[in-house]
Each structure stands twice: as structure tokens, then as C-alpha cells.
N, C-alpha and C. Protein backbone atom coordinates (compact mmCIF):
# COMPACT_ATOMS: atom_id res chain seq x y z
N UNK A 1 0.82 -1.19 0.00
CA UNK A 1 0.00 0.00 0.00
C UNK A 1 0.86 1.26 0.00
N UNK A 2 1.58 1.24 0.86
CA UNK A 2 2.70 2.34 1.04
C UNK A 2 3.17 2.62 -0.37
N UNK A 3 4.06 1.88 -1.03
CA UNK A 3 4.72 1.55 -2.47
C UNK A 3 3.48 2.20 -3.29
N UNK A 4 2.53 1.92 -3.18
CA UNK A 4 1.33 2.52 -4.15
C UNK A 4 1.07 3.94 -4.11
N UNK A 5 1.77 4.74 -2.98
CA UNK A 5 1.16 6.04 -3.01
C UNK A 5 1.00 6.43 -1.58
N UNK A 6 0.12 5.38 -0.41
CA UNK A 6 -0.92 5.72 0.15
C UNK A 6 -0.12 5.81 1.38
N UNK A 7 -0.41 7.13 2.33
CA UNK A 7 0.27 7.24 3.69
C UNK A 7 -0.01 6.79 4.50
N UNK A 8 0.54 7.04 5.51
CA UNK A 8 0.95 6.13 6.84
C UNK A 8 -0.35 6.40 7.43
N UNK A 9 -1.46 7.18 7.54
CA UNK A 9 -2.09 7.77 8.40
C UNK A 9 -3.18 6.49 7.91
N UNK A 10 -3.61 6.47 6.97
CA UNK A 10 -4.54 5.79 6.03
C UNK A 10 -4.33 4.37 6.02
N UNK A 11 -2.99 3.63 6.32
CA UNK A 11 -2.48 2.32 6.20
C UNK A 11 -2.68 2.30 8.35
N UNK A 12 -2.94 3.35 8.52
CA UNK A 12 -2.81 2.67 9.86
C UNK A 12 -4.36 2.03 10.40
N UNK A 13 -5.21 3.44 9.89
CA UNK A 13 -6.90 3.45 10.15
C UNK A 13 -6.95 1.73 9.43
N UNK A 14 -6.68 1.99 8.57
CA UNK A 14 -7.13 0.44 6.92
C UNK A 14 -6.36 -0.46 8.12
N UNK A 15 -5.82 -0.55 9.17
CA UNK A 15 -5.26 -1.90 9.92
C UNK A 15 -5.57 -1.78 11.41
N UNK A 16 -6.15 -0.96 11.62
CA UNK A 16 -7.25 -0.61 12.47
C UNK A 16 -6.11 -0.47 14.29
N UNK A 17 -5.18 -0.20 13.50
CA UNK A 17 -4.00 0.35 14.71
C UNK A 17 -4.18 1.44 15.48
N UNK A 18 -3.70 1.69 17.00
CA UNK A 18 -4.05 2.99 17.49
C UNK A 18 -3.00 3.46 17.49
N UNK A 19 -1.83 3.08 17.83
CA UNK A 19 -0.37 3.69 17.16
C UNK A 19 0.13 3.37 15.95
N UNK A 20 0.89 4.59 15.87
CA UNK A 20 1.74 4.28 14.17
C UNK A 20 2.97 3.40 14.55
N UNK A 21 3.32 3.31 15.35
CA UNK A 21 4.40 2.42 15.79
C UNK A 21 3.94 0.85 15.43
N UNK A 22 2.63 0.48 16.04
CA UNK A 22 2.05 -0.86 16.23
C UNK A 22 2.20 -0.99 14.09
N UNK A 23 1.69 0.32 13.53
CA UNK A 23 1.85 0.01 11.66
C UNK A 23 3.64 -0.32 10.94
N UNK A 24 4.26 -0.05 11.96
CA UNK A 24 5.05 0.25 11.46
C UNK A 24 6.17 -0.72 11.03
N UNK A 25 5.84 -1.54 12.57
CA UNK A 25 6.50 -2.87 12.02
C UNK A 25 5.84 -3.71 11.34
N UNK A 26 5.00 -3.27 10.60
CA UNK A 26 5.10 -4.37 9.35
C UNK A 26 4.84 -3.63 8.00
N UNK A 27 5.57 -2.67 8.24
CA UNK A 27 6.25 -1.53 6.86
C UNK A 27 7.56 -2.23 6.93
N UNK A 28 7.81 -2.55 5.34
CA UNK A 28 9.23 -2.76 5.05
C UNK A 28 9.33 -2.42 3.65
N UNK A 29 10.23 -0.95 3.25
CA UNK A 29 10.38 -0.49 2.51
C UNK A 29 11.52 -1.25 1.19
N UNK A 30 10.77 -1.08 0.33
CA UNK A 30 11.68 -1.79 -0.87
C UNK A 30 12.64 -0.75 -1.31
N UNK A 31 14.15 -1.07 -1.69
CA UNK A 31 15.12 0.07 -2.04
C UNK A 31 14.24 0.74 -3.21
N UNK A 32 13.65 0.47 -4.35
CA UNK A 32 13.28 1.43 -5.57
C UNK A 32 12.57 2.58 -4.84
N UNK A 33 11.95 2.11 -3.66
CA UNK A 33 10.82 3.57 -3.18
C UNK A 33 12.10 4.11 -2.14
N UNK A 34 13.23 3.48 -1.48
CA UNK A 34 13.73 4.15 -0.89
C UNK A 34 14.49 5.06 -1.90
N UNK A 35 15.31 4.73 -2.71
CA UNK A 35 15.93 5.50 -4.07
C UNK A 35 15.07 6.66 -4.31
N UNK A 36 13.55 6.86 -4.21
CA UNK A 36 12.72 7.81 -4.81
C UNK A 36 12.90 8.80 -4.35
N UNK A 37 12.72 8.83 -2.81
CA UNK A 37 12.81 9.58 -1.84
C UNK A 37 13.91 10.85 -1.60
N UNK A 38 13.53 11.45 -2.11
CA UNK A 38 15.01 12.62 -2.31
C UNK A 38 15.99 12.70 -0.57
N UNK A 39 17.21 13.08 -0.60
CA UNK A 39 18.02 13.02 0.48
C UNK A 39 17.67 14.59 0.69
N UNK A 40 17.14 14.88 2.52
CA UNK A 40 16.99 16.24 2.60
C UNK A 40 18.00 17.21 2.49
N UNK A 41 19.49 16.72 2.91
CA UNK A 41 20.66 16.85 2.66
C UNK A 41 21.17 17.47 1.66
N UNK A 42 20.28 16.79 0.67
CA UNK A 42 20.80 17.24 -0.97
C UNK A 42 19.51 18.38 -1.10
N UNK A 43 19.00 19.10 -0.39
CA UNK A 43 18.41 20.12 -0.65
C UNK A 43 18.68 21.58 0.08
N UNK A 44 20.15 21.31 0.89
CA UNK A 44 20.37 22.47 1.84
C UNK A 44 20.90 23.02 1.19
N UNK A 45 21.22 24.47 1.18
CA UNK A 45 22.21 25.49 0.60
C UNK A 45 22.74 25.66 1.62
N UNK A 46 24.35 25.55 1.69
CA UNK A 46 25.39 26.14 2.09
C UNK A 46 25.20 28.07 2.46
N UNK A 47 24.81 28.04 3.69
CA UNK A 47 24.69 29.32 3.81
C UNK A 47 25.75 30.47 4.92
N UNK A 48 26.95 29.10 4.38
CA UNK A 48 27.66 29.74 5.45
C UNK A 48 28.56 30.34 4.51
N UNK A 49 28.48 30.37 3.78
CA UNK A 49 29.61 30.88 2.26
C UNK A 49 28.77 32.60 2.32
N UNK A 50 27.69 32.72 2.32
CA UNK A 50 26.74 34.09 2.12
C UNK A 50 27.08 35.43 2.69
């Protein structure tokens, strides 16, 4: 479900969990969706050069 699009909030209600923790272990992310996921890292500007 995750892989399809659909968030955590929605995969938790659809498994009828009261924590996201209790959803979580049985999320296991495949590398192609981890690859997707941009690195936040790779979105900082160096602002100490400014």
C-alpha cells in the first residue's frame, strides 16, 4: 500500500491500529521507493559561504 502512493495515516486506520508504531512494524520499505525519496541533505544550501 505504502509503495502505491498511500500514507501512513490511512495504512494505519485500513489496519485498524491505534499507534503508528504498532503500523510500522510491518512496513518494510523496498530500495526502488527508498531511491525515490530525495536526500533532505541534498536540498540544503550552504549558507555559510553568504
Amino acid at each position: 500500500m505504502l509503495e502505491a502512493g498511500m500514507d501512513l495515516r490511512t495504512i494505519q486506520v485500513l489496519l485498524g491500529h491505534a499507534s503508528l508504531d504498532h503500523t510500522t512494524v510491518y512496513l518494510h520499505l523496498s530500495r526502488r521507493h527508498m531511491d525515490a525519496v530525495p536526500n533532505p541533505l541534498d536540498t540544503l544550501h550552504d549558507h555559510s559561504l553568504c
